[in-house]
C-alpha atoms as a PDB file:
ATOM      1  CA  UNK A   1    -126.237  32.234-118.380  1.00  0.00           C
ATOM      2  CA  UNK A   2    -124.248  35.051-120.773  1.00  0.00           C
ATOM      3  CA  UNK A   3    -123.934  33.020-123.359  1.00  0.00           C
ATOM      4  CA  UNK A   4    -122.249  35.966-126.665  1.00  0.00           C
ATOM      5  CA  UNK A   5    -124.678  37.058-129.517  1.00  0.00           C
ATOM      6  CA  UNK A   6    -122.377  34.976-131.872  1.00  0.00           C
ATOM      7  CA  UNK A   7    -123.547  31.729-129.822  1.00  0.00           C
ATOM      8  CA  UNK A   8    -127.212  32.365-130.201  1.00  0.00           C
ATOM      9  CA  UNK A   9    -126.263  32.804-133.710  1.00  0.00           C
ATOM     10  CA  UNK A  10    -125.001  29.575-134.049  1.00  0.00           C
ATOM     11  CA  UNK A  11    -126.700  27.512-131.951  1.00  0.00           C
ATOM     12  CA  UNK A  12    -130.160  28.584-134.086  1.00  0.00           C
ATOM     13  CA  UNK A  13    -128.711  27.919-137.040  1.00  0.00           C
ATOM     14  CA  UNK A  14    -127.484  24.638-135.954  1.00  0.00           C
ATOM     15  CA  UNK A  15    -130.795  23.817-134.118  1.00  0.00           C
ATOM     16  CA  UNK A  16    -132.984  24.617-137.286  1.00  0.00           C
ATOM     17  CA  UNK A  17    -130.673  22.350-139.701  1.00  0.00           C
ATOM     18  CA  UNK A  18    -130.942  19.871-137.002  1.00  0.00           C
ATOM     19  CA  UNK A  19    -134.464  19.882-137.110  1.00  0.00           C
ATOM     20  CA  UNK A  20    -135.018  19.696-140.940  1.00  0.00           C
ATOM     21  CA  UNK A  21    -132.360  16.904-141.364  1.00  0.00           C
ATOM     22  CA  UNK A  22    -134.379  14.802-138.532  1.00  0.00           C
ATOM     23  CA  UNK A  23    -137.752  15.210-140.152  1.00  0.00           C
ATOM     24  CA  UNK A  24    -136.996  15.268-144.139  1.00  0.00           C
ATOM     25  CA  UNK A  25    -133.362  14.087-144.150  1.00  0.00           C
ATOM     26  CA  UNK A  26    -132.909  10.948-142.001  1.00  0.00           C
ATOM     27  CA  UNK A  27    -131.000  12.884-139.641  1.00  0.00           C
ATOM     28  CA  UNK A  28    -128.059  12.626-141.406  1.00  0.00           C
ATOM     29  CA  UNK A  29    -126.822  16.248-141.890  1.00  0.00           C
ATOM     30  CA  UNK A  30    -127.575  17.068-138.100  1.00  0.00           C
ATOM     31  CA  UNK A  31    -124.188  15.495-137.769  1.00  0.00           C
ATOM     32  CA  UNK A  32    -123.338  19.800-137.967  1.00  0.00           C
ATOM     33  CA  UNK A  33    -125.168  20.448-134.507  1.00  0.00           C
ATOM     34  CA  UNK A  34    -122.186  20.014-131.987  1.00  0.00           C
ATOM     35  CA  UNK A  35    -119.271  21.478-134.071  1.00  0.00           C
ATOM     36  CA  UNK A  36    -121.070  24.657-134.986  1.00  0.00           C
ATOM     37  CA  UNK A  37    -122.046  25.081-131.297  1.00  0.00           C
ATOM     38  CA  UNK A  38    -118.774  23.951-130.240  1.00  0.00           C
ATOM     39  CA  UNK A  39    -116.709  26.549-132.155  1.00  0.00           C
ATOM     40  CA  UNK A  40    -117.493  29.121-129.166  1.00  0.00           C
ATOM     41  CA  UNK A  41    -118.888  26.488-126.169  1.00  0.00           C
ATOM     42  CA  UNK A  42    -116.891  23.542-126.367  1.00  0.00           C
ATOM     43  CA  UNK A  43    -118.469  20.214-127.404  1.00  0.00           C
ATOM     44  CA  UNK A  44    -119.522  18.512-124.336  1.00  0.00           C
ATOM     45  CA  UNK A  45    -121.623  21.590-123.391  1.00  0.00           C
ATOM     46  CA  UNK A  46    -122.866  21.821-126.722  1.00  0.00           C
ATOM     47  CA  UNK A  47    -123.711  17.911-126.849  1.00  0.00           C
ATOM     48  CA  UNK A  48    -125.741  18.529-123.468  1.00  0.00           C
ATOM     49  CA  UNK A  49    -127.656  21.491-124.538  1.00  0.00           C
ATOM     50  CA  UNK A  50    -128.894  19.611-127.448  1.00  0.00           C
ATOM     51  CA  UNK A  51    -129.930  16.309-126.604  1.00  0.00           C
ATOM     52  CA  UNK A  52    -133.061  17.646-124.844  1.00  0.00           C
ATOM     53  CA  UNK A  53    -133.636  19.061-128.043  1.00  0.00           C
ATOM     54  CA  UNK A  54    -133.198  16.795-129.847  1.00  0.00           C
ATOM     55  CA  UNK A  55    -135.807  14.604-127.442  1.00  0.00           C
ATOM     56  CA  UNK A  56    -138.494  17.563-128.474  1.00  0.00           C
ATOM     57  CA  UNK A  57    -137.492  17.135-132.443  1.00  0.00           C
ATOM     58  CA  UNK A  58    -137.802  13.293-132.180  1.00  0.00           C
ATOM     59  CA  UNK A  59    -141.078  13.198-130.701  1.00  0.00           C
ATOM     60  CA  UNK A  60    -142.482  15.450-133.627  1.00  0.00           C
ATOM     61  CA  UNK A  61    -140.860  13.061-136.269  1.00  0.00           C
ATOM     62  CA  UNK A  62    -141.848  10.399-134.395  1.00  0.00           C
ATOM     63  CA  UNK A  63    -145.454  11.993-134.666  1.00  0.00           C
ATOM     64  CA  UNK A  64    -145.128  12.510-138.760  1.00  0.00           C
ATOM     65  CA  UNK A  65    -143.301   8.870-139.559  1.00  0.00           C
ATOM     66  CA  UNK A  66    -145.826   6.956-136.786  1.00  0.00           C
ATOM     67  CA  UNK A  67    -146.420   3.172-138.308  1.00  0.00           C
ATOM     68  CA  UNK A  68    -143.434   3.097-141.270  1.00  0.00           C
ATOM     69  CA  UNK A  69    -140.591   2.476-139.908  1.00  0.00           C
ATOM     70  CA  UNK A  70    -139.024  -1.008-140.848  1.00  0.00           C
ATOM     71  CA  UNK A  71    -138.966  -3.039-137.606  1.00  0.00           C
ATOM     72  CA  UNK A  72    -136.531  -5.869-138.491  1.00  0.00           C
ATOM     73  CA  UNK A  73    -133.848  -3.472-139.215  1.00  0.00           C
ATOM     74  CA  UNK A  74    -134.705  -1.616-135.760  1.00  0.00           C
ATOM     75  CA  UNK A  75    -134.086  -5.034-134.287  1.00  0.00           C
ATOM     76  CA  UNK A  76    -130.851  -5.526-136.083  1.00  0.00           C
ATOM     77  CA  UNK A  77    -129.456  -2.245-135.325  1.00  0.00           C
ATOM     78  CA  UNK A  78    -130.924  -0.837-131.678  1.00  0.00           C
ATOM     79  CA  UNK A  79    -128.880  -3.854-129.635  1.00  0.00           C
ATOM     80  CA  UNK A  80    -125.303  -2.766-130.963  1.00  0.00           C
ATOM     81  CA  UNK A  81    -126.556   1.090-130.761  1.00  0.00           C
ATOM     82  CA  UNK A  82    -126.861   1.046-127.299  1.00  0.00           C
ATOM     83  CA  UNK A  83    -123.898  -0.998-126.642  1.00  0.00           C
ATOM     84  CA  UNK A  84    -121.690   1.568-128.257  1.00  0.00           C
ATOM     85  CA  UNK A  85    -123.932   4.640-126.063  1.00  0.00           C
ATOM     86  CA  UNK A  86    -122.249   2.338-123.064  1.00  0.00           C
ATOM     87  CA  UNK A  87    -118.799   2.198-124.429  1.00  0.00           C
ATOM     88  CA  UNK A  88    -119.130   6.415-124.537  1.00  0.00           C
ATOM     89  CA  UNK A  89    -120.402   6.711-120.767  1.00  0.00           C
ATOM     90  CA  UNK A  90    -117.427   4.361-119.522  1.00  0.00           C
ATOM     91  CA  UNK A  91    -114.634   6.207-121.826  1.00  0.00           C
ATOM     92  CA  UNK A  92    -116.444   9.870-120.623  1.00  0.00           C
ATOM     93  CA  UNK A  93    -113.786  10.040-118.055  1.00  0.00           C
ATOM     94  CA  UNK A  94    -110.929  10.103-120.740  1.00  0.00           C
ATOM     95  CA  UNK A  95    -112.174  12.744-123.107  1.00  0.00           C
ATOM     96  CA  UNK A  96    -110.293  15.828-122.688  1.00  0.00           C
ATOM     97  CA  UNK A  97    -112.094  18.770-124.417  1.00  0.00           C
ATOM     98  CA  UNK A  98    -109.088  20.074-126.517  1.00  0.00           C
ATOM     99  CA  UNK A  99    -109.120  16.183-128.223  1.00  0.00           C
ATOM    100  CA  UNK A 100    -112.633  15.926-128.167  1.00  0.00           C
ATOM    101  CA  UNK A 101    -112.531  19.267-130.234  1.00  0.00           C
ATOM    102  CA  UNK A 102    -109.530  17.477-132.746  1.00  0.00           C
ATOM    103  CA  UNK A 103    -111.522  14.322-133.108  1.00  0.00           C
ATOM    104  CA  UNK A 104    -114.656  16.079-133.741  1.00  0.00           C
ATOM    105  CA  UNK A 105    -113.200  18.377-136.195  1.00  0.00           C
ATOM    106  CA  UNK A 106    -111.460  14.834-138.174  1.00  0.00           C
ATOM    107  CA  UNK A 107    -115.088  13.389-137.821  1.00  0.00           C
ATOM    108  CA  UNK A 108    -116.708  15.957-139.370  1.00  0.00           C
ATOM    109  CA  UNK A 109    -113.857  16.380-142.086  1.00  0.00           C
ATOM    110  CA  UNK A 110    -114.139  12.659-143.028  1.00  0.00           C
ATOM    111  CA  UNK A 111    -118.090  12.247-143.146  1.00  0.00           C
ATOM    112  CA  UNK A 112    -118.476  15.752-145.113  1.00  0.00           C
ATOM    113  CA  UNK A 113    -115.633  14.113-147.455  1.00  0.00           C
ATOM    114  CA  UNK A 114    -117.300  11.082-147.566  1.00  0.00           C
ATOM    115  CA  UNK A 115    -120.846  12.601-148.745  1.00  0.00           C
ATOM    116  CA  UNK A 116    -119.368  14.958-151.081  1.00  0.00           C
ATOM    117  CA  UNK A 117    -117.696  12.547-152.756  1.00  0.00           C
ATOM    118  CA  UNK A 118    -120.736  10.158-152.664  1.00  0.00           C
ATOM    119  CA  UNK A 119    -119.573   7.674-150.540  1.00  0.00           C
ATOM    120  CA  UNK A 120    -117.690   4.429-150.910  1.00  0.00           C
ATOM    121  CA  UNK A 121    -119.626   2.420-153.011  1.00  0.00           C
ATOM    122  CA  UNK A 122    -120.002  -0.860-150.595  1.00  0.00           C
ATOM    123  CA  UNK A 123    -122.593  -3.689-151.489  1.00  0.00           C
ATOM    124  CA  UNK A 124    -123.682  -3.512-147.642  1.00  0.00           C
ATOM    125  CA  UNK A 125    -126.959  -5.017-148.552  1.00  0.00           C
ATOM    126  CA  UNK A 126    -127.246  -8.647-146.823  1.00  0.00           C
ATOM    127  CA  UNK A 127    -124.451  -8.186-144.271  1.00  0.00           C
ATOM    128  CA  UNK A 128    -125.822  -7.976-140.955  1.00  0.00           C
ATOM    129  CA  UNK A 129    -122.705  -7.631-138.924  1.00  0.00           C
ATOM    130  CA  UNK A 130    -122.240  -5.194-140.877  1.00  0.00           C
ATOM    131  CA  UNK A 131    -125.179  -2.850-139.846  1.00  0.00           C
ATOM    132  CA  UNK A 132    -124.089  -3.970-136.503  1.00  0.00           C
ATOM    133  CA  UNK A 133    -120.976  -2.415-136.873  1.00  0.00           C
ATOM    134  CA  UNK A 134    -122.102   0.530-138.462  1.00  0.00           C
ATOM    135  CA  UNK A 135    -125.076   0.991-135.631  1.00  0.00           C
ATOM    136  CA  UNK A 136    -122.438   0.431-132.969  1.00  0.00           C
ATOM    137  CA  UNK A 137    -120.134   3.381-133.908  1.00  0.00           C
ATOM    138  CA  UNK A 138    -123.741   5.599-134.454  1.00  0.00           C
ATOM    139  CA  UNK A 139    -124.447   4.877-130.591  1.00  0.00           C
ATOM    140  CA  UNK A 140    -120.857   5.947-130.093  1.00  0.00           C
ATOM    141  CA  UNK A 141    -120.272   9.019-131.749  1.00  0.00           C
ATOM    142  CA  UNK A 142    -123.989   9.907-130.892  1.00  0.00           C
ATOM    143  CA  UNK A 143    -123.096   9.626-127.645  1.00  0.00           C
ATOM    144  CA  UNK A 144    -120.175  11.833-128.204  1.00  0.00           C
ATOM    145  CA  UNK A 145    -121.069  14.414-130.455  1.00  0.00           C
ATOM    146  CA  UNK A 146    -125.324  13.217-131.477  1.00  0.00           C
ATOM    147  CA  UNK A 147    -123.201  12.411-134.677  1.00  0.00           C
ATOM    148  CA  UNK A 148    -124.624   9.143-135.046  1.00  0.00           C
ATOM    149  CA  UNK A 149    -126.598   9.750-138.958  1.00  0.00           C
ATOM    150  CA  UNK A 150    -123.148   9.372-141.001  1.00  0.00           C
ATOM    151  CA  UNK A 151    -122.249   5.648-139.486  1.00  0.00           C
ATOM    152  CA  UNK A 152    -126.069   4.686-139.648  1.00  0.00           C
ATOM    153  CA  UNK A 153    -126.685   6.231-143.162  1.00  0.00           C
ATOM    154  CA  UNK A 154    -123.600   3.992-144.622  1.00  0.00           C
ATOM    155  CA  UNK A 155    -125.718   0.504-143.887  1.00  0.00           C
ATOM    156  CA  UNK A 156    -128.963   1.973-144.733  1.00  0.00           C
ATOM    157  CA  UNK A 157    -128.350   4.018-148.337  1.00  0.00           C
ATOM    158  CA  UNK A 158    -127.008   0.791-150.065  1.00  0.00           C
ATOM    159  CA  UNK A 159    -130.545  -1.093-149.132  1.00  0.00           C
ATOM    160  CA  UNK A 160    -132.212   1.086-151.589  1.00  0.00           C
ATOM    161  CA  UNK A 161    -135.564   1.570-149.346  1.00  0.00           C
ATOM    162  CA  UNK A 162    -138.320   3.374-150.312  1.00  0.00           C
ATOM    163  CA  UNK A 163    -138.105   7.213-148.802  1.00  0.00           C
ATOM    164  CA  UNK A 164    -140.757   6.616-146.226  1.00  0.00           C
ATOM    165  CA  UNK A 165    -138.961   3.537-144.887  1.00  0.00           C
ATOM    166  CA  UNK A 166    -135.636   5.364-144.507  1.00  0.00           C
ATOM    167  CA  UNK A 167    -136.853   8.000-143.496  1.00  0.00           C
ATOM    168  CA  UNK A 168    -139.247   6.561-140.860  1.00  0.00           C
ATOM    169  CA  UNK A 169    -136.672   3.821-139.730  1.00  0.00           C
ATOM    170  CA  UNK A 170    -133.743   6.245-139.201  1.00  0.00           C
ATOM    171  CA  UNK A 171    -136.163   8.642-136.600  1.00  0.00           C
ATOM    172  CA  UNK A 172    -137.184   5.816-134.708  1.00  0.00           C
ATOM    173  CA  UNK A 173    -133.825   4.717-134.306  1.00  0.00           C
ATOM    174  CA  UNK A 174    -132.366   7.742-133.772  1.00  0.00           C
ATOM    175  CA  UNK A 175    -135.747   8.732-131.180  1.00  0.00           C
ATOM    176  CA  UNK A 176    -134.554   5.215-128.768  1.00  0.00           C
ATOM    177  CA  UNK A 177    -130.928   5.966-128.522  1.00  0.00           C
ATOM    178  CA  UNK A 178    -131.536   9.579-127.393  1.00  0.00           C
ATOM    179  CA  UNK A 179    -133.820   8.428-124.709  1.00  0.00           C
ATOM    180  CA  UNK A 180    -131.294   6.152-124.203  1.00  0.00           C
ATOM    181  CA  UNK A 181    -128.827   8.762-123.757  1.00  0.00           C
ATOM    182  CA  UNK A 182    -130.272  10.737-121.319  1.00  0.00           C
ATOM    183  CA  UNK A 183    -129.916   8.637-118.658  1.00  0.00           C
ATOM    184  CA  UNK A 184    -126.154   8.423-118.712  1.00  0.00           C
ATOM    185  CA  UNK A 185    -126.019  12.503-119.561  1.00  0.00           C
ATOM    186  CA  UNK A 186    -128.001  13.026-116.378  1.00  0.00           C
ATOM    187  CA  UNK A 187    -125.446  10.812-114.259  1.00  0.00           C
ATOM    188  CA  UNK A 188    -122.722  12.768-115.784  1.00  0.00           C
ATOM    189  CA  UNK A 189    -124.095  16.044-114.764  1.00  0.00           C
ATOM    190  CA  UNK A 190    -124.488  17.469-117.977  1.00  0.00           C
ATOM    191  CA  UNK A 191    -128.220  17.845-118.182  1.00  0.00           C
ATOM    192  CA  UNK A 192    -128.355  21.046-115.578  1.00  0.00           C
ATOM    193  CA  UNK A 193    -130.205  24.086-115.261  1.00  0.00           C
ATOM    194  CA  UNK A 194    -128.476  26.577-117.214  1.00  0.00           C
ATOM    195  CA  UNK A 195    -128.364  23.864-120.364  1.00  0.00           C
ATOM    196  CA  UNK A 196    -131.921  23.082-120.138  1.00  0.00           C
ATOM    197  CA  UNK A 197    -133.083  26.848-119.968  1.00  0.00           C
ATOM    198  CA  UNK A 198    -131.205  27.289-123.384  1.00  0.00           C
ATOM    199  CA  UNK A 199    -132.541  24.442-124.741  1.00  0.00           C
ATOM    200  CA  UNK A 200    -136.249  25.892-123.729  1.00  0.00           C
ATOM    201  CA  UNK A 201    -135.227  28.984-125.684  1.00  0.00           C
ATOM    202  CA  UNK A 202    -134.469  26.863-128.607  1.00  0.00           C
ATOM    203  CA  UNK A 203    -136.854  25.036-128.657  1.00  0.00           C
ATOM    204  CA  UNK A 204    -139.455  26.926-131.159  1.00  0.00           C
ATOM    205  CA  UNK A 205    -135.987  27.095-133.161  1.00  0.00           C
ATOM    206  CA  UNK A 206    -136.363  23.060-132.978  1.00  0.00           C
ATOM    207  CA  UNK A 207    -140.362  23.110-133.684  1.00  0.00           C
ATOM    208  CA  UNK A 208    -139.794  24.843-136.847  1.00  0.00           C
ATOM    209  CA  UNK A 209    -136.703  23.161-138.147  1.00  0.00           C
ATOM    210  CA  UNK A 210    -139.126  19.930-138.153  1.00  0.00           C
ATOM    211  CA  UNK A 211    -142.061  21.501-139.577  1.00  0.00           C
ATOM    212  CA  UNK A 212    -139.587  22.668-142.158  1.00  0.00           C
ATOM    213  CA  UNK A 213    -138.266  19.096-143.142  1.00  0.00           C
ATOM    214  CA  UNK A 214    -141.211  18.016-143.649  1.00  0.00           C
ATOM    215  CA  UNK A 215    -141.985  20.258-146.759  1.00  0.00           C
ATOM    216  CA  UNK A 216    -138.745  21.006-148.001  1.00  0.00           C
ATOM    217  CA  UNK A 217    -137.768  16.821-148.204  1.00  0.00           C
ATOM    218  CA  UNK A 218    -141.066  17.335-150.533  1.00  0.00           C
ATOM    219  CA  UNK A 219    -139.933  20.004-152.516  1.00  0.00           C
ATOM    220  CA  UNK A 220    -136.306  20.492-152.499  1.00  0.00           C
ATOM    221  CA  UNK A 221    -134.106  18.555-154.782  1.00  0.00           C
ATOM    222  CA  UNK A 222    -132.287  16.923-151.615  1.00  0.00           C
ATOM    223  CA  UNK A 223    -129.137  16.138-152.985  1.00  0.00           C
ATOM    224  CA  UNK A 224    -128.169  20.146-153.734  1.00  0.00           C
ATOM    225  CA  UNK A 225    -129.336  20.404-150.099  1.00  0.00           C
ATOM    226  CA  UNK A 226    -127.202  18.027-148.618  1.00  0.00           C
ATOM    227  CA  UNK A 227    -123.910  19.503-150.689  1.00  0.00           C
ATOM    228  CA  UNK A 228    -124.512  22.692-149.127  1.00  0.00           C
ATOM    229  CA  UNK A 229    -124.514  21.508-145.689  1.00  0.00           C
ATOM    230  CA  UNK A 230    -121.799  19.196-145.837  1.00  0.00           C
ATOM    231  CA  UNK A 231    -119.565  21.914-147.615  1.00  0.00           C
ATOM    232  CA  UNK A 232    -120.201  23.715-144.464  1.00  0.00           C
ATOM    233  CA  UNK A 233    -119.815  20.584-142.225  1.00  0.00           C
ATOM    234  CA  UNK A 234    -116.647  20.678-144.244  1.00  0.00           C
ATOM    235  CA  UNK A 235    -115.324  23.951-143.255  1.00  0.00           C
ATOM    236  CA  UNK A 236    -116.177  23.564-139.649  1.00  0.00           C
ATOM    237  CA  UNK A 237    -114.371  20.720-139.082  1.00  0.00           C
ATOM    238  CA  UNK A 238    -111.522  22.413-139.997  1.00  0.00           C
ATOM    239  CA  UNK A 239    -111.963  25.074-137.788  1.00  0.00           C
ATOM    240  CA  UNK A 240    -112.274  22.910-135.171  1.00  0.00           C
ATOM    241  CA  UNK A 241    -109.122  20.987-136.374  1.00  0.00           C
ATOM    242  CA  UNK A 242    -107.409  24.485-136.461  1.00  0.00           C
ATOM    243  CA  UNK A 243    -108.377  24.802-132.970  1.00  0.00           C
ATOM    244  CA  UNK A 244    -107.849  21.686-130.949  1.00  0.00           C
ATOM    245  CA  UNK A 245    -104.849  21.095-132.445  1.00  0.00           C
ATOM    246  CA  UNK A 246    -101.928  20.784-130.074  1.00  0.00           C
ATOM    247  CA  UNK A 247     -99.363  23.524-129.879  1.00  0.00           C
END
């Protein structure tokens, strides 16, 4: 393990925004995790390192949201979550890490687009198939890239729920479909010793990130917040554009 200076860099800053978007932000800004480790690891590697992470950071939002989440909407949205987590593990064999780096880039342009500009204004509200849709492409790119708070956010903002439901909902959710995917990352070979050592190391990185969403989704006018990491989400993915694109 000699992973550069620039990497630990990186890979704490993307670990602490992971862990205040899962506690205070619904997860939805830890969409950044995998490019911003990516940019000097690749994205499968970076994917593997942090889904034991994110494991740790789930259990302590889990913890903090315990009894609020909305169960009917976990019923509606789990089934078609983990059907898109088994659409990833059977297409794993055709990702190629130079297009996995271009489509991750385009995914990151497009949701950092799409919350900067405040969304497209859909009545969602009522339309089941809908939130199936929307939790089947989570479970995919989650799978991918843990990029799964963009797709689920888009059925879930137009609902208008109270904070705590939201909130609460999307960390269950979010907590079963990375349990989910750790069977299928450990068949795949990515969980290994080297990933889960840096993991370990990030892991007070993680601890805090949480604590820290916690106050700041108290105290911080989130929508500022949320422009300032999606301007960044912004520039990434063009970096990562820049960079898998084909010569």
């Amino acid at each position: 393990m000699q992973e550069t200076t620039v990497f630990w860099l990186l890979a704490i800053i993307a670990v602490l925004i992971t862990g205040i978007s899962k506690s205070g932000f619904a997860g939805g800004i830890g969409v950044i995790a995998v490019p911003l480790m990516a940019l000097q690891i690749g994205p499968l590697r970076a994917a593997a390192i942090m889904l034991p992470l994110l494991i740790f950071m789930d259990i302590l939002s889990v913890k903090a949201w315990w009894g609020k989440q909305r169960n009917d909407l976990l019923r509606l949205l789990l089934p078609p979550a983990i059907t898109g987590i088994v659409l990833g593990y059977l297409l794993y064999d055709f990702f190629d890490e130079q297009i996995l780096m271009l489509s991750l880039g385009i995914m990151s342009v497009v949701f950092s687009l799409w919350g900067l500009l405040q969304g497209i204004k859909l009545d969602t509200a009522g339309h089941p198939w809908i939130g199936r849709i929307c939790a089947l492409v989570a479970g995919l790119t989650s799978f991918i890239a843990h990029a799964g708070g963009p797709p689920l956010n888009f059925y879930l903002l137009p609902l208008k729920l109270s904070k705590e439901d939201f909130l609460a909902t999307a960390v269950y959710f979010f907590t079963a479909i990375n349990l989910v995917k750790l069977l299928p990352y450990m068949v795949l070979g990515q969980i290994n010793t080297d990933n889960l050592l840096i993991g370990a190391m990030l892991a007070p990185v993680a601890w805090l990130g949480v604590k820290l969403g916690l106050v700041i989704q108290k105290k911080i006018n989130q929508a500022l917040f949320m422009r300032i990491i999606l301007s960044m989400l912004l520039i990434i993915g063009i970096k990562l554009i820049a960079s898998g694109w084909p010569v």
